[in-house]
N, C-alpha and C. Protein backbone atom coordinates (compact mmCIF):
# COMPACT_ATOMS: atom_id res chain seq x y z
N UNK A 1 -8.31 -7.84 18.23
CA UNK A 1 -9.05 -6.98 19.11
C UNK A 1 -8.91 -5.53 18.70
N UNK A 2 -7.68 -5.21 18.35
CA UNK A 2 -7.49 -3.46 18.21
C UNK A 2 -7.72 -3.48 16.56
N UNK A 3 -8.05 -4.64 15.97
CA UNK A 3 -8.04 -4.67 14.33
C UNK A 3 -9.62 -4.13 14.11
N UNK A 4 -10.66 -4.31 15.52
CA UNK A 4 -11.54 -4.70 15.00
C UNK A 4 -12.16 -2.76 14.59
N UNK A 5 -11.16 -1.47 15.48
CA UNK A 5 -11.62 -0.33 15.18
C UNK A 5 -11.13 0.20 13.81
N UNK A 6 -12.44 0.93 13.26
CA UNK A 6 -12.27 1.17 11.98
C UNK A 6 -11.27 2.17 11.45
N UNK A 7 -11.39 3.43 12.61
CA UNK A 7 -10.09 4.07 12.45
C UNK A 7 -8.97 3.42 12.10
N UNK A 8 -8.04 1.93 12.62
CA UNK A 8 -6.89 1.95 12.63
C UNK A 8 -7.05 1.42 11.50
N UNK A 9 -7.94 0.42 10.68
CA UNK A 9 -7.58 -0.19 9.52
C UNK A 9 -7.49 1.14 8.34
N UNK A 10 -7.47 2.16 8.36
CA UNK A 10 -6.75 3.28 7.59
C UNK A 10 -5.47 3.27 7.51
N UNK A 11 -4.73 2.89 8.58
CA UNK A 11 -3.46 3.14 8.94
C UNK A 11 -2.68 1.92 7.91
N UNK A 12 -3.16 0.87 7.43
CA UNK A 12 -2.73 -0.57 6.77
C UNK A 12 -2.69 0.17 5.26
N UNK A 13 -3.29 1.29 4.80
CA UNK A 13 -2.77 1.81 3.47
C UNK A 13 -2.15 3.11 3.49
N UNK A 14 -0.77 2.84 3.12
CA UNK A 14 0.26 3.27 2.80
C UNK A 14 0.20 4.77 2.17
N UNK A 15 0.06 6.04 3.02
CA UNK A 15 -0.12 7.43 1.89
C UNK A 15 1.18 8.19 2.32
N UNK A 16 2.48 7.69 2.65
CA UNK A 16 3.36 8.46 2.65
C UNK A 16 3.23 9.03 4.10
N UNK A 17 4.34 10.23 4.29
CA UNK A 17 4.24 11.30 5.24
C UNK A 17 3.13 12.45 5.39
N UNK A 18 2.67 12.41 4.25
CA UNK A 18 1.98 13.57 4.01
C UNK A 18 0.80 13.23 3.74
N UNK A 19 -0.33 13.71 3.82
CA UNK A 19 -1.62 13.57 2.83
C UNK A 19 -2.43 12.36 3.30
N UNK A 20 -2.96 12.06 2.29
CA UNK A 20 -4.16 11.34 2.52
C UNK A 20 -3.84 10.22 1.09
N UNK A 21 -3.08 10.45 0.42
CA UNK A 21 -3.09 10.30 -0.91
C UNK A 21 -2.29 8.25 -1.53
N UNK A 22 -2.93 7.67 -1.30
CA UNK A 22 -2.25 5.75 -1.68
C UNK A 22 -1.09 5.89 -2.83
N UNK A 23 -0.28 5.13 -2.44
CA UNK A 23 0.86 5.24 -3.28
C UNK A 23 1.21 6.35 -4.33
N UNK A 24 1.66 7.43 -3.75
CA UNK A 24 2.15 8.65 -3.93
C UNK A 24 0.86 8.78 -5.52
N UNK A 25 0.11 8.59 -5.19
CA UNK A 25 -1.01 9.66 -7.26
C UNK A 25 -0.92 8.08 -7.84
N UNK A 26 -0.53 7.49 -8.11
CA UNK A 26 -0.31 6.31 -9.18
C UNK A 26 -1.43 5.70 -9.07
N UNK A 27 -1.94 5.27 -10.26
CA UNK A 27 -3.31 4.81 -10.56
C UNK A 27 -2.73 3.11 -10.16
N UNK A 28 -3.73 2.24 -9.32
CA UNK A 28 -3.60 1.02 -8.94
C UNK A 28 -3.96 -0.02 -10.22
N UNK A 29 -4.40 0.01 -11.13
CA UNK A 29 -5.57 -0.49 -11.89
C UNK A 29 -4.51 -0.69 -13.43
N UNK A 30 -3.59 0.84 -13.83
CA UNK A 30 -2.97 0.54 -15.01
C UNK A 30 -2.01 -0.34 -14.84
N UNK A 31 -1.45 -0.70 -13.31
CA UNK A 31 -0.38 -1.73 -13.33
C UNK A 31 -0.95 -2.68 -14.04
N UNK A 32 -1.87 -3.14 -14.32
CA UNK A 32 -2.30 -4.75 -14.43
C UNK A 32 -2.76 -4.06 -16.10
N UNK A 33 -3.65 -3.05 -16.35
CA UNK A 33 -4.31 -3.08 -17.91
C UNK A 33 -3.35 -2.53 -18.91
N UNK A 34 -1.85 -1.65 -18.36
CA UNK A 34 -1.13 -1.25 -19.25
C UNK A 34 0.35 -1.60 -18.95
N UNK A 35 0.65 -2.09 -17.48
CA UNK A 35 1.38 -2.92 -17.32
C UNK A 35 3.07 -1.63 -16.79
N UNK A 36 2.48 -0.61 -16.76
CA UNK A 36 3.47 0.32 -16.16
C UNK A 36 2.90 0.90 -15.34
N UNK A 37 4.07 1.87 -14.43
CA UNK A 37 3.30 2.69 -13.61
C UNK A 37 2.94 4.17 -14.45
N UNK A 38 1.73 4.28 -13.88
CA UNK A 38 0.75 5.42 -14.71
C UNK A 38 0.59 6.66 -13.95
N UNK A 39 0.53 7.49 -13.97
CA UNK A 39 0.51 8.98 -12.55
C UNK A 39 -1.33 8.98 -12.63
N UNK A 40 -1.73 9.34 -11.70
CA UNK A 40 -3.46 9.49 -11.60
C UNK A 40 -3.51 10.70 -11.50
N UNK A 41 -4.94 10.77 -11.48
CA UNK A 41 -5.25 12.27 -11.39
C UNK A 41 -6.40 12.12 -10.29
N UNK A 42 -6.34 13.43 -9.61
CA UNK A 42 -7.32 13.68 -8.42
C UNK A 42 -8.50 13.77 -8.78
N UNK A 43 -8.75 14.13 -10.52
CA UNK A 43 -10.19 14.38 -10.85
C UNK A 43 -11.14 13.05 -11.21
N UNK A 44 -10.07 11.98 -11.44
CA UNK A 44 -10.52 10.68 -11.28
C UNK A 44 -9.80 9.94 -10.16
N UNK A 45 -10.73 9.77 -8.83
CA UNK A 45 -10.16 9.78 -7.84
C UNK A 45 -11.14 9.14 -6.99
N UNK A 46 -10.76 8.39 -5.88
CA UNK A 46 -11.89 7.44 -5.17
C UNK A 46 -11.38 7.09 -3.52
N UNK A 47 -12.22 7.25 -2.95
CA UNK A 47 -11.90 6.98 -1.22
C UNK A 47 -12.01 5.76 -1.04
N UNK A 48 -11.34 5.21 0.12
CA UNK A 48 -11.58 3.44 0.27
C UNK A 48 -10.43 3.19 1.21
N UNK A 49 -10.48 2.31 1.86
CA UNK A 49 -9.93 2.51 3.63
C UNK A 49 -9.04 3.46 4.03
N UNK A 50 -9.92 4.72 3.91
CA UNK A 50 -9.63 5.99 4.98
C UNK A 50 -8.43 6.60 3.87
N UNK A 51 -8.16 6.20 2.83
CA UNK A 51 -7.06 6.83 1.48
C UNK A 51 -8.03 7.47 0.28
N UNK A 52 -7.06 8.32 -0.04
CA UNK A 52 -7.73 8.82 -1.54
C UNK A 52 -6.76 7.97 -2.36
N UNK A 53 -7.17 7.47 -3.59
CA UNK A 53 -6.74 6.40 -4.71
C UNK A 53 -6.98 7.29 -6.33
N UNK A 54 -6.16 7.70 -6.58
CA UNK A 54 -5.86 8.54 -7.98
C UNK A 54 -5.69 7.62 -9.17
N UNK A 55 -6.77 7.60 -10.27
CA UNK A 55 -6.62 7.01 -11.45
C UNK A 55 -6.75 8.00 -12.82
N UNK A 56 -5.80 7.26 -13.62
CA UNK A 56 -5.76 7.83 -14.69
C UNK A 56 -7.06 8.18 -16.16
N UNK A 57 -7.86 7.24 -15.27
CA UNK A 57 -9.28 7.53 -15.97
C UNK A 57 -10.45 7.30 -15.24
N UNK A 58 -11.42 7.53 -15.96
CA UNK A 58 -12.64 7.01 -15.27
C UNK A 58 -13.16 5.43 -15.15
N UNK A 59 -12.35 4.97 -16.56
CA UNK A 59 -12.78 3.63 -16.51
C UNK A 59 -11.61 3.11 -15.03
N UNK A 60 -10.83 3.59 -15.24
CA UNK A 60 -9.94 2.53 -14.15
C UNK A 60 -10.43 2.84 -12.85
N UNK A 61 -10.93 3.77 -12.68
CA UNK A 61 -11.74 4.28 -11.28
C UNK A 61 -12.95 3.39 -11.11
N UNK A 62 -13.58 3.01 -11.85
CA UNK A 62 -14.55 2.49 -11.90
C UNK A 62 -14.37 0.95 -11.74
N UNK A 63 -13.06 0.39 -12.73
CA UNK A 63 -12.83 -0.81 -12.35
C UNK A 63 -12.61 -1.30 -10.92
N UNK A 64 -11.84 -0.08 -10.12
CA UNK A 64 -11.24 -0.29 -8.73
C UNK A 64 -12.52 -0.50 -7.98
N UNK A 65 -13.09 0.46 -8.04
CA UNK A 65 -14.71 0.56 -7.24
C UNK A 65 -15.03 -0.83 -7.16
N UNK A 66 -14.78 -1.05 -8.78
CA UNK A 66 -15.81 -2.78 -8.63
C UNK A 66 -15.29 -4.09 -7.78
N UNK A 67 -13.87 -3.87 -7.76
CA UNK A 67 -12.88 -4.66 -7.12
C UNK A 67 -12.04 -4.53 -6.50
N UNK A 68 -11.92 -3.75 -5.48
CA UNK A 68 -10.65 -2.75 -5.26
C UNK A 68 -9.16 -3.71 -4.61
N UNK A 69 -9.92 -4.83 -4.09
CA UNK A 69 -8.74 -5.95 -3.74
C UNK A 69 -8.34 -6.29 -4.72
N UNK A 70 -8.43 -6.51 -5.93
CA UNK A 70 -7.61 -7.26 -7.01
C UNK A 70 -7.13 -6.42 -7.57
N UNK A 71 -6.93 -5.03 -7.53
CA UNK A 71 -6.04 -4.09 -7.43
C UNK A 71 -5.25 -3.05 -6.77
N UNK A 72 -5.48 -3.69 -5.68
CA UNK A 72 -4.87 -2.04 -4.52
C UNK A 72 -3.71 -3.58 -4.55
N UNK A 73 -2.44 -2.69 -4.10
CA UNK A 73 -1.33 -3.42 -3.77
C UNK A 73 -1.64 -4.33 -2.51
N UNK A 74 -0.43 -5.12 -2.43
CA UNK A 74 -0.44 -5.88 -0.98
C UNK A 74 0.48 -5.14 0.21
N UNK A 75 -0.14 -5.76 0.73
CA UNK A 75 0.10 -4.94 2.50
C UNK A 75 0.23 -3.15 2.24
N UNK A 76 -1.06 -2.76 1.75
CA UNK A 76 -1.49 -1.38 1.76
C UNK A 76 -0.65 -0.28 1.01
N UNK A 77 0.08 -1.49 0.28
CA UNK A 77 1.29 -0.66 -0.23
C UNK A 77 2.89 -0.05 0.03
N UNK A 78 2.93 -0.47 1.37
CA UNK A 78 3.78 -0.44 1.82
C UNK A 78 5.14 -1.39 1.21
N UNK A 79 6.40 -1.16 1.82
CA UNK A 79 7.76 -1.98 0.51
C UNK A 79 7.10 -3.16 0.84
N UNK A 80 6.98 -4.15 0.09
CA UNK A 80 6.68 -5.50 -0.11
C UNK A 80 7.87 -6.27 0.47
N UNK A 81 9.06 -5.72 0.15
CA UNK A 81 10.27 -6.53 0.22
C UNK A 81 10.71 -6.18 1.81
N UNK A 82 10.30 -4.82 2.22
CA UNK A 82 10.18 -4.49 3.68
C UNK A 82 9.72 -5.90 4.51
N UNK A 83 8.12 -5.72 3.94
CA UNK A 83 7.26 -6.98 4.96
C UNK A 83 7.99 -8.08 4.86
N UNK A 84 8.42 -8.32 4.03
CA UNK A 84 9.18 -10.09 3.84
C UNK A 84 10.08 -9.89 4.60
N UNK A 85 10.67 -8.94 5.56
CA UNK A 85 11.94 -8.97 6.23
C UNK A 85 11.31 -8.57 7.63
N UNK A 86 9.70 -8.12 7.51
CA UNK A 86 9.17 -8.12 9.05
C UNK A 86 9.00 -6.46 9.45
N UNK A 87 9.57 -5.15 8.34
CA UNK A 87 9.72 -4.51 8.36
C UNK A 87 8.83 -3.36 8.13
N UNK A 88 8.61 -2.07 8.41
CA UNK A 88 7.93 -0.98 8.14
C UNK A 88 8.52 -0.08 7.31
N UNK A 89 8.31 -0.34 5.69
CA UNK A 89 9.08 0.65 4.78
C UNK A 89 8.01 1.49 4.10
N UNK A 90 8.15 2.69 4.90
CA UNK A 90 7.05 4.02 4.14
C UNK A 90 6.73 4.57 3.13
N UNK A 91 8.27 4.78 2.48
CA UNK A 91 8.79 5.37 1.50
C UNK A 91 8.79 4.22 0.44
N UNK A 92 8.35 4.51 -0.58
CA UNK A 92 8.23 3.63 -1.80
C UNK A 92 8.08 4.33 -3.16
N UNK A 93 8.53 3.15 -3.73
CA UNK A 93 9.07 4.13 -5.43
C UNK A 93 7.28 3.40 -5.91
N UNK A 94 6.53 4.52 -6.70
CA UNK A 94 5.89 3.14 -7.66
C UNK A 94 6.27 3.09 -8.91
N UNK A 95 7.51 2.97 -9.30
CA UNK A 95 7.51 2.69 -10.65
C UNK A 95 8.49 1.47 -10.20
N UNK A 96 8.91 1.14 -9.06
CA UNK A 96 9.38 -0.03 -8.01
C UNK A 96 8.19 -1.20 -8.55
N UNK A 97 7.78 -1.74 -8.80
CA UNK A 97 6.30 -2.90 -8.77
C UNK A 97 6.53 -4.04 -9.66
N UNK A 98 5.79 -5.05 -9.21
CA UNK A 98 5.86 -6.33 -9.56
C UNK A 98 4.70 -6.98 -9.14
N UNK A 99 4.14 -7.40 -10.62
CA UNK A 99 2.76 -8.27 -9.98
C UNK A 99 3.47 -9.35 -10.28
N UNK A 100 2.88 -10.41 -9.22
CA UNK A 100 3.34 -12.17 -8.79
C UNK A 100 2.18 -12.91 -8.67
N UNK A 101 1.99 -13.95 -9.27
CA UNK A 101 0.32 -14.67 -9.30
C UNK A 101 -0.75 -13.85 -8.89
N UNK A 102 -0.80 -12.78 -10.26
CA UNK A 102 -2.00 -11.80 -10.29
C UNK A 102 -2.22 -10.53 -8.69
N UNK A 103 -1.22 -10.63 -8.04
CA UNK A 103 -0.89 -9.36 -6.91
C UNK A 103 0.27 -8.63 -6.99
N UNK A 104 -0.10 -7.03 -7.23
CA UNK A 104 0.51 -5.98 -7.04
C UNK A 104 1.46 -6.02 -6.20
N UNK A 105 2.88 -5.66 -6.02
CA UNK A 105 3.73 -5.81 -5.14
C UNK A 105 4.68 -4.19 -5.47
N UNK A 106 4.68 -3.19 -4.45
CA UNK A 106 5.27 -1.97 -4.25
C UNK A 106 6.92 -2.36 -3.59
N UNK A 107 7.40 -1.58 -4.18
CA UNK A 107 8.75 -1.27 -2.89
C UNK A 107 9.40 -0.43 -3.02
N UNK A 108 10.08 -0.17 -2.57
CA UNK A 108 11.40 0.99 -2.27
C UNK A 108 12.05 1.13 -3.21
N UNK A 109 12.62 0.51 -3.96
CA UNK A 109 13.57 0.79 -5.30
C UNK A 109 13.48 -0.07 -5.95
N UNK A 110 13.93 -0.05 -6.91
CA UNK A 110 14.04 -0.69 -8.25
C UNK A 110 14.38 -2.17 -7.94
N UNK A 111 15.86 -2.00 -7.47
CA UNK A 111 16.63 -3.08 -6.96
C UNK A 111 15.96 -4.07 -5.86
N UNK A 112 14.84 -3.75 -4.78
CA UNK A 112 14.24 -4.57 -3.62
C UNK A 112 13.01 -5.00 -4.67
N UNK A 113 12.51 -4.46 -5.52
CA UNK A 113 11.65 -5.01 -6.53
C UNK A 113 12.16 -6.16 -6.87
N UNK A 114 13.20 -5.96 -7.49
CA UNK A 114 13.79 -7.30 -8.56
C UNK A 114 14.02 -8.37 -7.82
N UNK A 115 14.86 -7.97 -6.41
CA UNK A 115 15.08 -9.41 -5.38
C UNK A 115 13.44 -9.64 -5.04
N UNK A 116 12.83 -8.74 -4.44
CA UNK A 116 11.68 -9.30 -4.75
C UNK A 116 11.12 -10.73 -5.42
N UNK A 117 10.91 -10.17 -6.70
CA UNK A 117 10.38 -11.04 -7.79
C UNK A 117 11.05 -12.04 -8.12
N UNK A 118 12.54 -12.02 -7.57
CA UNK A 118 13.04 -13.28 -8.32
C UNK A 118 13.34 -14.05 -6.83
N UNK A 119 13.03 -13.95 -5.47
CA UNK A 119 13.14 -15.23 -5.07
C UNK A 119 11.99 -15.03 -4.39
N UNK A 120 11.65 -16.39 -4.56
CA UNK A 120 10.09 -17.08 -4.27
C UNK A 120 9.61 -17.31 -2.52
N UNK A 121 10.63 -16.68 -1.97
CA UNK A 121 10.50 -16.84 -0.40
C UNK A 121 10.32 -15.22 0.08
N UNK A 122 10.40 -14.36 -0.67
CA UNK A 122 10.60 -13.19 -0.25
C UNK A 122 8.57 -13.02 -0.44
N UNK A 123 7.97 -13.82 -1.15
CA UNK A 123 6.80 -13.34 -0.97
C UNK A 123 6.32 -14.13 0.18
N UNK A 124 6.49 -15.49 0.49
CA UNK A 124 6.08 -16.22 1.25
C UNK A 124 6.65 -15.42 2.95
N UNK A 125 7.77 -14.93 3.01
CA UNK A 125 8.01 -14.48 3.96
C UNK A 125 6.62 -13.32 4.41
N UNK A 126 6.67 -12.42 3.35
CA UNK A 126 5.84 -11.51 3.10
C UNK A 126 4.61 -11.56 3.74
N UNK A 127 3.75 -12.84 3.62
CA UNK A 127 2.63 -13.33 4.07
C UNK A 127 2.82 -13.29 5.42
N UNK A 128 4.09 -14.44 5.89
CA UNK A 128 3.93 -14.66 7.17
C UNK A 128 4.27 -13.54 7.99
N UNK A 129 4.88 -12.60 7.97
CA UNK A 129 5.29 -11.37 8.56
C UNK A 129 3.98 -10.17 8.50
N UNK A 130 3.21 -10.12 7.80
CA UNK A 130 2.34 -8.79 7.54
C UNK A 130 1.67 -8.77 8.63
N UNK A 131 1.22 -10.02 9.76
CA UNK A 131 0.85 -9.65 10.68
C UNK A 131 1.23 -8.65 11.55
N UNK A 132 2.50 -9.18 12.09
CA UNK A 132 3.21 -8.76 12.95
C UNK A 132 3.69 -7.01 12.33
N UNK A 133 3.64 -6.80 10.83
CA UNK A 133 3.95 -5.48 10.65
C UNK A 133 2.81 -4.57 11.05
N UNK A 134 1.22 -5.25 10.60
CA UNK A 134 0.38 -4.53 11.41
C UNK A 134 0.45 -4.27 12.53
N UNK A 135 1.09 -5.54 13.34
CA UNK A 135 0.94 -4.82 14.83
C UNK A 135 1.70 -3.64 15.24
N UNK A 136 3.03 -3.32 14.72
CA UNK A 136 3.78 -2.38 14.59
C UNK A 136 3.16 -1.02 14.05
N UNK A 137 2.56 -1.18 13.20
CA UNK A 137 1.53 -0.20 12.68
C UNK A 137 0.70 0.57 13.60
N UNK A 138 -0.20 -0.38 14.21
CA UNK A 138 -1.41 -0.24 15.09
C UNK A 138 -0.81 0.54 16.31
N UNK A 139 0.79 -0.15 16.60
CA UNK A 139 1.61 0.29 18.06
C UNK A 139 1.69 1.98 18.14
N UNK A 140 2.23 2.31 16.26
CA UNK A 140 2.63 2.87 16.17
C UNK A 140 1.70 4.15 16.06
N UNK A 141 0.78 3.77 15.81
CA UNK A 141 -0.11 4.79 15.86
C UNK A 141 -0.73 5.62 17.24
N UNK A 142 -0.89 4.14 17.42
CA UNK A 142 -1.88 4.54 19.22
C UNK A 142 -0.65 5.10 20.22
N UNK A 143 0.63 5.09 19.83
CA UNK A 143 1.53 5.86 20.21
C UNK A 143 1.52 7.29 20.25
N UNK A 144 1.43 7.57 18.65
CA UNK A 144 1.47 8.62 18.30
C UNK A 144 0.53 9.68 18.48
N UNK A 145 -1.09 8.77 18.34
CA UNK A 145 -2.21 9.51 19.23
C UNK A 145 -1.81 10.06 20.57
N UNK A 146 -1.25 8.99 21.21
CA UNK A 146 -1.25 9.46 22.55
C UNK A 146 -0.43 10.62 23.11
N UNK A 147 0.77 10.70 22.10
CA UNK A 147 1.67 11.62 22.45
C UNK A 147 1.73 12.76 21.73
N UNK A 148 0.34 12.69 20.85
CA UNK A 148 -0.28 14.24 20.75
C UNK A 148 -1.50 14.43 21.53
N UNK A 149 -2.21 14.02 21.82
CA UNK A 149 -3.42 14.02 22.68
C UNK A 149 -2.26 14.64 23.94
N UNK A 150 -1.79 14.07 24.39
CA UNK A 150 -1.02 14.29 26.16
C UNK A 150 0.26 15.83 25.64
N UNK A 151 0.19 16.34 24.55
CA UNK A 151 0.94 17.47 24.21
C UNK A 151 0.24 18.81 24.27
N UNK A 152 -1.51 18.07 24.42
CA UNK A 152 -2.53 19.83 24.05
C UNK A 152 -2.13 20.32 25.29
């Protein structure tokens, strides 16, 4: 019901404290064609649920455009290894990442990466929990609206 306003599905990709900006500049697209994390640039740069998305070229900008799910991370980018524990982790490294049967996976450090990737329940958890982290999300927002709206 509250999924269905367009405003909040902004809130499901991950831009930090600050900005507007998806996983701190890092181009989504070189994880998979060069297989590291790559820094983007704003001048190749693309909007897409309510985030700006920074790539290191035009072609990879262009690839995203064409597909942007088979490259934007899972659960909006947020720690991966967070969601598998049910959790809301903001802060994320991207040079943290791990793709797992062809999906991007972000997290917090180096180290929640690797447990990550090496046990096979931490993604499955992952799945079953992302609901419930949205709802936390969604809570957290319409919270936060409210208790600036009721501050003017």
């Amino acid at each position: 019901m509250l999924f269905a306003q367009p405003s909040l599905a902004e809130d499901f990709v991950n831009t930090g404290y600050f900005g507007d900006v998806a996983i701190k500049g890092y181009d989504p697209v070189a994880y998979f064609t060069q297989n590291e994390a790559v820094e983007g640039s704003a001048k190749y740069s693309h909007r897409w649920l309510g985030a700006t998305w920074h790539f290191a070229s035009a072609e990879n900008r262009d690839l995203f455009i064409k597909e942007p799910a088979k490259y934007a991370p899972q659960y909006g980018g947020y720690c991966a290894d967070g969601v598998s524990l049910g959790t809301v982790t903001t802060n994320i490294d991207p040079k943290a990442w791990r793709i797992i049967e062809g999906k991007l996976y972000i997290n917090y450090d180096p180290g929640a990466a690797d447990g990550f990737a090496k046990s096979p329940t931490k993604v499955v958890n992952s799945k079953k929990h992302w609901s419930d982290v949205q709802h936390t999300l969604v809570s957290e927002k319409l919270h936060t609206d409210w208790r600036n709206n009721n501050a003017r």
